[in-house]
Protein backbone atom coordinates (compact mmCIF):
# COMPACT_ATOMS: atom_id res chain seq x y z
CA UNK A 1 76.46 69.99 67.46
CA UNK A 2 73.07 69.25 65.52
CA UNK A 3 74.05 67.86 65.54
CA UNK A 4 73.57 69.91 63.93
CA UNK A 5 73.66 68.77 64.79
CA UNK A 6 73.43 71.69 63.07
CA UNK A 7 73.48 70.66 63.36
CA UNK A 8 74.78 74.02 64.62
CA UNK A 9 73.70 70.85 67.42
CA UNK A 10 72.47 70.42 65.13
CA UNK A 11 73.76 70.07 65.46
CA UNK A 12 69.89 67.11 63.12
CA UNK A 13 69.25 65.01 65.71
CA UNK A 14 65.70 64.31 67.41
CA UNK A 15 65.76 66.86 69.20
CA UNK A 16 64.75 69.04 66.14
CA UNK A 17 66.95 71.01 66.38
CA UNK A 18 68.24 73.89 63.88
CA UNK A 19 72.09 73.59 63.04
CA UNK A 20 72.27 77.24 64.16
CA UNK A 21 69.07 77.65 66.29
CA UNK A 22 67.88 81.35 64.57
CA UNK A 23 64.44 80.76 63.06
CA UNK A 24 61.82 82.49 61.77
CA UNK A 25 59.01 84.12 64.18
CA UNK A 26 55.29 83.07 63.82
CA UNK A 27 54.74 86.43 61.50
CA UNK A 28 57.62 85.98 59.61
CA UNK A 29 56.24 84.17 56.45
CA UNK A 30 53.26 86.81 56.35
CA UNK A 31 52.02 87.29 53.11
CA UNK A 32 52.70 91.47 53.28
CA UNK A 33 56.14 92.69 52.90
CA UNK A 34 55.87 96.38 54.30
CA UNK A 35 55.46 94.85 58.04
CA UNK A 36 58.21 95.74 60.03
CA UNK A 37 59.99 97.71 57.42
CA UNK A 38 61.51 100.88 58.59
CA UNK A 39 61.06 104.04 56.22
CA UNK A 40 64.22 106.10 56.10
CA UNK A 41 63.22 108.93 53.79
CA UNK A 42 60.44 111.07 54.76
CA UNK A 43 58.80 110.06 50.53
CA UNK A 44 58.82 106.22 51.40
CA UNK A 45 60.47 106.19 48.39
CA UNK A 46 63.28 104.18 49.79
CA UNK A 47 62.65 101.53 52.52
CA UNK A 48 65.20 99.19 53.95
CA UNK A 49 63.89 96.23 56.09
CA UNK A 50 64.96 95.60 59.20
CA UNK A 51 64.95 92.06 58.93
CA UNK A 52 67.21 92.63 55.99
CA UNK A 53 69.69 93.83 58.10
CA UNK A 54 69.56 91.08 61.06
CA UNK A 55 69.91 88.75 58.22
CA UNK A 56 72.23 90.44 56.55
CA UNK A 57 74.40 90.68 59.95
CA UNK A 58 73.66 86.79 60.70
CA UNK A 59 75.30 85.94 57.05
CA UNK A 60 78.59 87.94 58.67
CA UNK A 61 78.49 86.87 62.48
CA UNK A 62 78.10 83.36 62.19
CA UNK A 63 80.95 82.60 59.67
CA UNK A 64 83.10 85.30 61.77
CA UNK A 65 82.28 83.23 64.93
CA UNK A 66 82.90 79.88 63.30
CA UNK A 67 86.79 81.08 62.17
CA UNK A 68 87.04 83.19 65.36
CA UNK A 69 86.85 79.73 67.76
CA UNK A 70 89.14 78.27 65.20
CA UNK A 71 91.77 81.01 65.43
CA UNK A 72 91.44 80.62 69.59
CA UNK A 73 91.61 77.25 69.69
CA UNK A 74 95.51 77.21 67.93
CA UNK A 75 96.46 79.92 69.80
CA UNK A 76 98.33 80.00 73.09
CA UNK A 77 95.79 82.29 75.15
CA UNK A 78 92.89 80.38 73.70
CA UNK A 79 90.56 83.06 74.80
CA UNK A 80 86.70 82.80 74.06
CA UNK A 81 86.02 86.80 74.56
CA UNK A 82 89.38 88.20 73.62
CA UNK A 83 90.68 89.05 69.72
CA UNK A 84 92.45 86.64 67.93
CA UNK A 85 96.54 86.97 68.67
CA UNK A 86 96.86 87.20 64.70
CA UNK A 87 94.35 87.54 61.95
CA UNK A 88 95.32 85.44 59.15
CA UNK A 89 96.12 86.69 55.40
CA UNK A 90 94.47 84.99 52.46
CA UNK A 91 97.07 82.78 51.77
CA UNK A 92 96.01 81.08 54.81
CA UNK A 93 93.09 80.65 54.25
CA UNK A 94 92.42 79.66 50.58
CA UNK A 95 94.38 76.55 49.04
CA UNK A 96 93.18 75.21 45.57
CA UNK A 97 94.27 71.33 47.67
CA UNK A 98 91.81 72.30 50.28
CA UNK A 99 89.35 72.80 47.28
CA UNK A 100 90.13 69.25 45.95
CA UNK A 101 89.75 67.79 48.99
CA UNK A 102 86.36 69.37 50.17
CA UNK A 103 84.85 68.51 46.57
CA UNK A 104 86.16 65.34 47.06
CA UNK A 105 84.61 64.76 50.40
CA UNK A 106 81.18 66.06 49.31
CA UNK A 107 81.30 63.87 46.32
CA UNK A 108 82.21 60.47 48.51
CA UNK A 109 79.64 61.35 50.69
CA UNK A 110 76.92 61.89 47.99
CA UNK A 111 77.79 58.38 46.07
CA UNK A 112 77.32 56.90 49.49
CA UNK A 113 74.03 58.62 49.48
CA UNK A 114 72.73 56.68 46.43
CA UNK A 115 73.89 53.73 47.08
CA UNK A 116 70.65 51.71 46.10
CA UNK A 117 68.06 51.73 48.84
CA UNK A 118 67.03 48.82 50.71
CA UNK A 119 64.55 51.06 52.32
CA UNK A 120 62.24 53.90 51.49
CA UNK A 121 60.50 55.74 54.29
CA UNK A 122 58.03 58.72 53.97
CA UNK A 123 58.04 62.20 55.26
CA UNK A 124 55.19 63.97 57.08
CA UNK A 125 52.36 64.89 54.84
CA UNK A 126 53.14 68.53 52.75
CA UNK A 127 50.70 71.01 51.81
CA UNK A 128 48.94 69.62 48.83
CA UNK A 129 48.51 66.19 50.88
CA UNK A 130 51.47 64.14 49.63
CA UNK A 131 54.34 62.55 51.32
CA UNK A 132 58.37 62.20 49.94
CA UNK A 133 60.11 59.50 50.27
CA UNK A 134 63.47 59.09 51.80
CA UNK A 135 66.03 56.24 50.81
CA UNK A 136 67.29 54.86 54.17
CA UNK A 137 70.19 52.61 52.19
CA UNK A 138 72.19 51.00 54.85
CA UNK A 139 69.17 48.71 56.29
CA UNK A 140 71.59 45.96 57.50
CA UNK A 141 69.18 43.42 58.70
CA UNK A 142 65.89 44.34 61.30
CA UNK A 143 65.51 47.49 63.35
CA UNK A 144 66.21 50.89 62.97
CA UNK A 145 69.88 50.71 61.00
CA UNK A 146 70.00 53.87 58.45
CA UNK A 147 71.85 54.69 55.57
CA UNK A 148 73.60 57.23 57.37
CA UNK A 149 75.46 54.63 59.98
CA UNK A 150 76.36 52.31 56.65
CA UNK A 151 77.80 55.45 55.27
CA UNK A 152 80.08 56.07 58.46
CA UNK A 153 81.17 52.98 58.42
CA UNK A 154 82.40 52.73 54.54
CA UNK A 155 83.75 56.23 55.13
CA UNK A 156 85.89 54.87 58.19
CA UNK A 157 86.63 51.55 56.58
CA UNK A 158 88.23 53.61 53.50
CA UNK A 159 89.62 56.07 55.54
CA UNK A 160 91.69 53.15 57.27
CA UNK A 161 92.53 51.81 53.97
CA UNK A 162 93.70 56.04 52.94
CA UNK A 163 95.43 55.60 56.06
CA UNK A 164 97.53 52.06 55.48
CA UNK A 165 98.27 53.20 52.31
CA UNK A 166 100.05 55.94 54.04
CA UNK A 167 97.67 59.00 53.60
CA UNK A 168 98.49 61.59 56.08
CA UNK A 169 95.78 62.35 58.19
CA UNK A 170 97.69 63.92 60.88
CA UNK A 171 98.15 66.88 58.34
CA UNK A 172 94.56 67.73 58.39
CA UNK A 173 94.46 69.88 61.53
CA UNK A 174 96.75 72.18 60.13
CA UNK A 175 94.14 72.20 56.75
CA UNK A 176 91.24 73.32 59.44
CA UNK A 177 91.25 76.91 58.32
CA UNK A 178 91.36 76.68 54.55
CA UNK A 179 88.53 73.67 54.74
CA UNK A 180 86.62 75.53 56.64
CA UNK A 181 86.77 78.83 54.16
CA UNK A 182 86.08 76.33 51.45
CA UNK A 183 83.08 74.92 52.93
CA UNK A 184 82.02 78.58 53.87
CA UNK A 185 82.08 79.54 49.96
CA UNK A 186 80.33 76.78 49.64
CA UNK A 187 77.84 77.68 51.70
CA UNK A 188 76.88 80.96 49.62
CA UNK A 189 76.59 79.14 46.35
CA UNK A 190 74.60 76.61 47.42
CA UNK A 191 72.33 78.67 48.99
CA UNK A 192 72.47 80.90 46.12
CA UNK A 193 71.47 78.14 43.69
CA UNK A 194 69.01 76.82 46.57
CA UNK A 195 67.47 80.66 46.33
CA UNK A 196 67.27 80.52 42.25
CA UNK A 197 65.97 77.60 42.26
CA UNK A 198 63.01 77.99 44.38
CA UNK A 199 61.74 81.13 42.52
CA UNK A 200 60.56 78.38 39.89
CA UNK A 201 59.05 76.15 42.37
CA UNK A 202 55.34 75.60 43.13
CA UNK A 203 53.53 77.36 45.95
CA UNK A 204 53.01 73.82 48.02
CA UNK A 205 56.78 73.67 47.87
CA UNK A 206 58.05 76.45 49.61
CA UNK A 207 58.27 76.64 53.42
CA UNK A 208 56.22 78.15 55.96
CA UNK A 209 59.10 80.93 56.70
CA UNK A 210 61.51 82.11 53.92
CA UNK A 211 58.73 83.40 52.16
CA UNK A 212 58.54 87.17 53.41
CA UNK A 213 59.31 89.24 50.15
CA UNK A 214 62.49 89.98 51.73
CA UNK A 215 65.29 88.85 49.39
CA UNK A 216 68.69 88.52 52.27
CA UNK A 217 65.94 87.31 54.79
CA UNK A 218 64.57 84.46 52.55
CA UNK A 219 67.87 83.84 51.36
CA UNK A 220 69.05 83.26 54.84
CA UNK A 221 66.24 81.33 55.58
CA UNK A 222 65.39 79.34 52.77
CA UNK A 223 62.42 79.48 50.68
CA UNK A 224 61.91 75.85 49.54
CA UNK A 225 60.95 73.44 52.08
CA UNK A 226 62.71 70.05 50.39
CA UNK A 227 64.18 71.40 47.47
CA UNK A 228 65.17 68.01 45.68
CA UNK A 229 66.82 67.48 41.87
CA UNK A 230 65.32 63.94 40.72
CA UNK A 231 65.02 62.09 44.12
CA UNK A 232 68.22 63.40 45.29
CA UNK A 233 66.93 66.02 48.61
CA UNK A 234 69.68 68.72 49.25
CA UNK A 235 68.27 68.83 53.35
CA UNK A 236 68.00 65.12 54.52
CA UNK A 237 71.32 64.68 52.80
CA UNK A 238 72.99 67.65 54.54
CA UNK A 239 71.40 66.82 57.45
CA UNK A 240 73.09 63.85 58.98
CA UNK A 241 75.73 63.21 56.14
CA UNK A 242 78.54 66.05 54.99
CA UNK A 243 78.83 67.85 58.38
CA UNK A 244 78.31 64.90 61.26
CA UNK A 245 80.59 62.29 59.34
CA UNK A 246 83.45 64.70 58.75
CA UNK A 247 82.96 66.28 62.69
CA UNK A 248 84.17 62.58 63.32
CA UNK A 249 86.99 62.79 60.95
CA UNK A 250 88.56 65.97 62.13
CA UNK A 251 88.37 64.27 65.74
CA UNK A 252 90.28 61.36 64.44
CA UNK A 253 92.77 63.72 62.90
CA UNK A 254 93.17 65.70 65.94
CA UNK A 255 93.77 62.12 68.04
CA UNK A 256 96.31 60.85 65.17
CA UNK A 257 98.00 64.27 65.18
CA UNK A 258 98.22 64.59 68.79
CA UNK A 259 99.64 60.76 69.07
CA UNK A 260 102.19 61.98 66.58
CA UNK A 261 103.23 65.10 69.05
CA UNK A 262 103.28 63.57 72.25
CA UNK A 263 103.83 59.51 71.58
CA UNK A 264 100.13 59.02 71.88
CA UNK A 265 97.02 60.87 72.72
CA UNK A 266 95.61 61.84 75.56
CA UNK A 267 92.83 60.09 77.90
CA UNK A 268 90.95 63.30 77.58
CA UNK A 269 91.23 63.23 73.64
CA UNK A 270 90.51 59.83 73.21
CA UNK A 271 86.97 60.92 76.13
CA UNK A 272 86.18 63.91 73.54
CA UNK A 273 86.64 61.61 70.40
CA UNK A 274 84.70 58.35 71.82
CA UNK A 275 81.60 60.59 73.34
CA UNK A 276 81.27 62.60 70.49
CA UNK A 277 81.72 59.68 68.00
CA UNK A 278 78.77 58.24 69.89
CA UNK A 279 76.53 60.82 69.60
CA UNK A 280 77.12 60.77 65.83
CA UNK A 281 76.59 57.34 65.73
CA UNK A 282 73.40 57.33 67.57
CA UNK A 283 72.00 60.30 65.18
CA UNK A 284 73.09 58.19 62.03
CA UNK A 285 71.98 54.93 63.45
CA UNK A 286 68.34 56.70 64.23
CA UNK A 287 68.12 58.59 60.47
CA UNK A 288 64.72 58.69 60.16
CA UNK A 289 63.97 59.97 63.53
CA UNK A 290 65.09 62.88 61.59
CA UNK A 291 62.31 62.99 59.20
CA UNK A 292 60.04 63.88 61.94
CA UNK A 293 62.05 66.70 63.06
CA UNK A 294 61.63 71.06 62.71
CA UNK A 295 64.66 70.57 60.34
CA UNK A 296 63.00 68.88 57.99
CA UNK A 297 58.80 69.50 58.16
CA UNK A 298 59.13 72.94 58.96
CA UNK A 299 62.53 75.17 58.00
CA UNK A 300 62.99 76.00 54.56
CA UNK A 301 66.67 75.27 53.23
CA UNK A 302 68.57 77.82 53.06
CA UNK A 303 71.93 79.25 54.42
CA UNK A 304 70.83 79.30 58.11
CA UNK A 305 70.72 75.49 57.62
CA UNK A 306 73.11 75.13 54.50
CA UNK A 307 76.19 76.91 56.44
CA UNK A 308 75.06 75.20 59.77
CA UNK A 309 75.17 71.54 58.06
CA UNK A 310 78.42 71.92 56.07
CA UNK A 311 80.63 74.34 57.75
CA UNK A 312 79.19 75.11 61.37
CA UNK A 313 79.27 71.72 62.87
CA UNK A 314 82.29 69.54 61.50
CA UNK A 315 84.68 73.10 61.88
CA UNK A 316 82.60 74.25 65.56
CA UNK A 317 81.59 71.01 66.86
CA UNK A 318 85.57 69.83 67.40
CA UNK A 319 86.13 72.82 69.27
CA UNK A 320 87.41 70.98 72.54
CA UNK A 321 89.21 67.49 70.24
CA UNK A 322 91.17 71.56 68.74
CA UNK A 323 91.96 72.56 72.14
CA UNK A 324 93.54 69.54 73.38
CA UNK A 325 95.58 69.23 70.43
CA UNK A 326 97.33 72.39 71.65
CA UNK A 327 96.65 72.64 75.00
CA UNK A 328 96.72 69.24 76.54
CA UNK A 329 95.60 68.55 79.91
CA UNK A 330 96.30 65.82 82.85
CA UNK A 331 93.26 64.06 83.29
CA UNK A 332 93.43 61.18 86.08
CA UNK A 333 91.17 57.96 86.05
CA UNK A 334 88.65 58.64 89.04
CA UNK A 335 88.34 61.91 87.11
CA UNK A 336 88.25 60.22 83.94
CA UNK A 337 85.25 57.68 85.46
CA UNK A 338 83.08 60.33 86.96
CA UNK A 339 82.91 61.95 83.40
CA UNK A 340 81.99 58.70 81.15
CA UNK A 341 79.28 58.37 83.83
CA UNK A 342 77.89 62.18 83.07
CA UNK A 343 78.11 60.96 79.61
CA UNK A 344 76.14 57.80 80.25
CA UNK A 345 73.82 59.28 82.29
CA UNK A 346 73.37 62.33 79.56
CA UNK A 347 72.83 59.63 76.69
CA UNK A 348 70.88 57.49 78.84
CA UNK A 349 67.89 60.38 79.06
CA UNK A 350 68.40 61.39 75.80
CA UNK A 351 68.21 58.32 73.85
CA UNK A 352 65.09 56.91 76.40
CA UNK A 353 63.09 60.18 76.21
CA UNK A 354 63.29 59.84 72.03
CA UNK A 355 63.21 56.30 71.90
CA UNK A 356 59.47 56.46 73.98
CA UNK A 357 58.75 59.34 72.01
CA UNK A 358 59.09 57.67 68.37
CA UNK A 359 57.74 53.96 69.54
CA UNK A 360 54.02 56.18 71.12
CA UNK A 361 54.19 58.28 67.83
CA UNK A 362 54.75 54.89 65.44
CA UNK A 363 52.33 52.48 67.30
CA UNK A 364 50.62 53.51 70.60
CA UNK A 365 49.67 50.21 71.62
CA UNK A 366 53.30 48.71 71.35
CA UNK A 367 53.61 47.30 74.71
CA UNK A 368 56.52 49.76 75.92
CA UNK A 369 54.66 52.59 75.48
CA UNK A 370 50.92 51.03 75.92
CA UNK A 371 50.48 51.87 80.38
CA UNK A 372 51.96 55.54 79.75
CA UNK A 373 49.66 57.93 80.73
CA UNK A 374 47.83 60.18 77.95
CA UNK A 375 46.45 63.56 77.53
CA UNK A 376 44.22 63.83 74.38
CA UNK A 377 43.84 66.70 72.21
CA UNK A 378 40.98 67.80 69.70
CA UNK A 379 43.33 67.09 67.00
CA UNK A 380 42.91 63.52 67.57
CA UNK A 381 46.31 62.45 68.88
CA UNK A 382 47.25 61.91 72.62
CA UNK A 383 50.04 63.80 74.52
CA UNK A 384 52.41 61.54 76.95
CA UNK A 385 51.97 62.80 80.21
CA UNK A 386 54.33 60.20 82.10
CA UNK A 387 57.59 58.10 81.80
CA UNK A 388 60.47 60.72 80.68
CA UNK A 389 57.98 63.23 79.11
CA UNK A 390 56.42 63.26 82.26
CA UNK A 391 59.08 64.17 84.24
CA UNK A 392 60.34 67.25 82.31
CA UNK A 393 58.52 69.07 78.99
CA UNK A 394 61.96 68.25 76.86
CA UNK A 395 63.87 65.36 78.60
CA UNK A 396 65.71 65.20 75.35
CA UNK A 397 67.11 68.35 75.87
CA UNK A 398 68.23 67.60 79.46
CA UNK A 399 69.91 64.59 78.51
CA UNK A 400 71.87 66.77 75.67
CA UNK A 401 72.95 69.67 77.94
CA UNK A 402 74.34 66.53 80.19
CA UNK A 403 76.47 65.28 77.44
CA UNK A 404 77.66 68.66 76.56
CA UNK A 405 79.13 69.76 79.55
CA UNK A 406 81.04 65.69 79.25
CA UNK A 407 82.06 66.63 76.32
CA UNK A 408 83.78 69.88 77.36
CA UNK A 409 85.49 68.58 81.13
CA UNK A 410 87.86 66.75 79.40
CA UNK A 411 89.13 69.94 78.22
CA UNK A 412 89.88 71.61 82.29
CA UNK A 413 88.61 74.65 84.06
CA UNK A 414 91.30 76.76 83.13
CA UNK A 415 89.72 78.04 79.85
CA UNK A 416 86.47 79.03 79.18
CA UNK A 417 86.63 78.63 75.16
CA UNK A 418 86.10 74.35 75.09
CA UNK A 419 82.39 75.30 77.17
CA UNK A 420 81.71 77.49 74.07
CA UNK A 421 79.60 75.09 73.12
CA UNK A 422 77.64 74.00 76.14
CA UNK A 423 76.73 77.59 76.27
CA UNK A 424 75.79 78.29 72.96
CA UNK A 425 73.51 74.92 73.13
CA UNK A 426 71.97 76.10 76.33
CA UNK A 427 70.72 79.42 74.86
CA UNK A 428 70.07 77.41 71.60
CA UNK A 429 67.72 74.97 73.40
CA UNK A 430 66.10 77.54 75.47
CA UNK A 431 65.28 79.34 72.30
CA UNK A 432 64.04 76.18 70.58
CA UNK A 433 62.14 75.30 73.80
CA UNK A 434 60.29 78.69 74.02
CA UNK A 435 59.78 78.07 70.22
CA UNK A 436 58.25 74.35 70.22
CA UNK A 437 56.13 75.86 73.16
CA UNK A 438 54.08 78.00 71.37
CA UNK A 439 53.59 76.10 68.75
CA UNK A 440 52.53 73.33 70.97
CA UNK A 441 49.79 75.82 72.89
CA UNK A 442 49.12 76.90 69.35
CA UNK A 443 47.82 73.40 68.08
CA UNK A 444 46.69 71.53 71.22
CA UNK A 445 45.12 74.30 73.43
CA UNK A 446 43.70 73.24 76.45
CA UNK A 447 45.35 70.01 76.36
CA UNK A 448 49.01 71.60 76.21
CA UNK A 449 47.66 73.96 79.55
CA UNK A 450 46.77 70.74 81.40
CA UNK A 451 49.88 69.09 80.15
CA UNK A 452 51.70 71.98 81.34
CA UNK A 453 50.03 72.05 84.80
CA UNK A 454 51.18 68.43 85.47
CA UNK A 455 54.62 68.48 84.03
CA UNK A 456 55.88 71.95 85.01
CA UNK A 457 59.32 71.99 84.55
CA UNK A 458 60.80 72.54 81.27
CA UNK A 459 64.06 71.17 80.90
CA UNK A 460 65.83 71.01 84.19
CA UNK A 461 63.25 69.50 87.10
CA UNK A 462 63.14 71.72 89.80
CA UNK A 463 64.54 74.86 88.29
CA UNK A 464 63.45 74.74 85.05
């Protein structure tokens, strides 16, 4: 969602997992720019790199997909495949009160963001052998409570107080559009400044991709690894912060709007807003799980991730809370019941396959973790070769696919467009599966092979 997540999925969450899920191949940071550049005069005089192009076409597709599944989700055929009924004119889609109130959203959630930290946590070790540090300012007492959850929770408490003072949040569905161009321009600049700004920064900086001599492509990608200003760092706040918290919002707008329709909303609505509100909670509640993640150690920041935080997941993520609003559907209680238990059973393996995972990789010898079986590796650490990573390569990912497709039978069979994204998280974990993989054979060797010849199945046991 990442949520991504996205944050697409992303999506953010432990599951490392890209926002938009396109990343850069193991030869794409290479230090020599002709490699894969296609000459189309005979001279060589003029070269254009292919690359270029894919990014170039990713900077078009993904905002035309984003507005695309809005458009289908208001209209009356609600088609996933088909064209829009109407493209809109650009009155529709810019409004200098949409500006106001994006600005104003980004700037709330920043001054949440420094809030003084009761908690500083490092990052993995960089290049030149030192570590950031991350505020975590929401510590509320012992255990793993992030600055991220105490920011939902002053967002919601002065959203109420917005509310009782009679702000009308039932208008913001109709704002969708217009938000969602705003946080698309957005998107551009602030990868545009990201992209200025790293041409001045130091060689241990930049990221492993983004750095291929290809201007779109590193744009795209992101050259700088944590580009920060001061301690302020533009990816762990995008990360969990912007997108996730206002993918909650727009749910509660949808509910409030749909309650002002119909007399009150919908058992289905209220499924899609309390499953997805968990999810959210879970990823801000476990905010530096995310410091471990691809996200952060390995992507540079750029508009892949940028647009993916910001835009992609708040305006993609509510897909199905959109399609109820306008296409409501019965939804009994034994119905009702066998979904929340796909949901449980989905957040059940996903949050015990990442909670074992973080308590091995903070203290091995903690006793939850201490009888699991180990592989080791010549790199010193030890793979887990039972409990949920021994039943499936990426349990995390099977217990997300299971909360997806909860997410989305709320929404009926009758349309394919609230499943959009079950199947674009499918392909996106496949991808990121295939990806972690190789990188995985790459750095432990022999000791992935083994792993891989007792735990066979990837995501899915028994079929994949």
């Amino acid at each position: 969602m990442g949520r991504g997540r996205v944050h697409l999925k992303t999506l953010g969450q432990e599951r490392s997992l890209s926002a938009l899920g396109v990343q850069a191949g193991a030869g794409a940071a290479g230090p020599d720019p002709p490699r894969g550049r296609v000459h189309l005069l005979g001279n060589g005089a003029d070269c254009v790199s292919l690359i270029d192009y894919c990014a170039a076409a990713l900077l078009l597709l993904l905002p035309a997909t984003m507005f695309h599944l809005l458009l289908a989700a208001r209209s009356g055929p609600a088609r996933l495949l088909g064209p829009p009924a109407s493209l809109p004119g650009l009155e529709a889609l810019w409004s200098p009160r949409a500006l106001l109130l994006w600005l104003a959203w980004l700037g709330l959630q920043a001054a949440l963001y420094l809030l003084p930290a009761r908690k500083v946590a490092e990052g993995q070790e960089l290049k030149d052998k030192s570590r950031l540090r991350y505020p975590i300012n929401g510590a509320w007492g012992t255990g793993p409570r992030a600055g991220g959850f105490q920011a939902l929770v002053l967002t919601a408490l002065l959203v109420g107080l917005g509310v009782s003072a009679g702000l009308p949040l039932g208008a913001l569905p109709e704002m969708l559009l217009p938000l969602a161009f705003v946080a698309t321009l957005t998107a551009f600049i602030f990868s545009l400044f990201l992209y200025m700004k790293a041409q001045v920064a130091p060689v241990s900086a930049l990221a492993p991709g983004g750095n291929s001599g290809n201007p779109i492509y590193d744009f795209f990608l992101g050259r700088e690894l944590n580009p920060r200003i001061c301690f302020f760092d533009f990816k762990y706040f995008c990360e969990l912060r912007p997108g996730l918290i206002g993918w909650v919002l727009i749910n509660l707008a949808l509910l409030v709007k749909e309650a002002e329709l119909r007399g009150s909303p919908s058992l289905a609505m209220w499924l899609v807003n309390g499953f997805q509100l968990l999810y959210v909670g879970d990823a801000l509640w476990h905010e530096e799980a995310v410091l471990t993640t691809m996200d952060i150690t390995h992507d540079g920041f750029g508009f892949m991730l940028a647009f993916g935080d910001i835009a992609w997941v708040p305006f993609t993520y509510s897909l199905q809370a959109q399609f109820l609003l306008r296409h409501p559907q019965p939804l009994g209680l034994p119905m009702a019941s066998a979904i929340c238990l796909i949901n449980a059973i989905g957040y059940y393996i996903f949050r015990g396959a990442n909670s074992q995972k973080n308590t091995f990789r903070k203290n091995p010898s903690d006793p939850r973790v201490a009888g699991l079986e180990t592989i080791s590796t010549a790199t010193g650490r030890k793979l887990l070769v039972s409990g949920w990573w021994g039943m499936v390569r990426h349990p995390n990912y099977l217990g997300d696919l299971i909360m997806a497709l909860a997410w989305s039978l709320p929404c009926g069979v009758s349309h394919l467009l609230p499943y959009f994204y079950l199947l674009y998280f499918t392909a996106l974990l496949v991808h990121r599966e295939a990806r972690d993989e190789r990188q995985c054979l790459q750095k432990y060797g022999l000791a992935w092979q083994e792993y891989c010849r007792r735990v066979p199945y990837r995501i899915m046991p028994y079929i994949y």
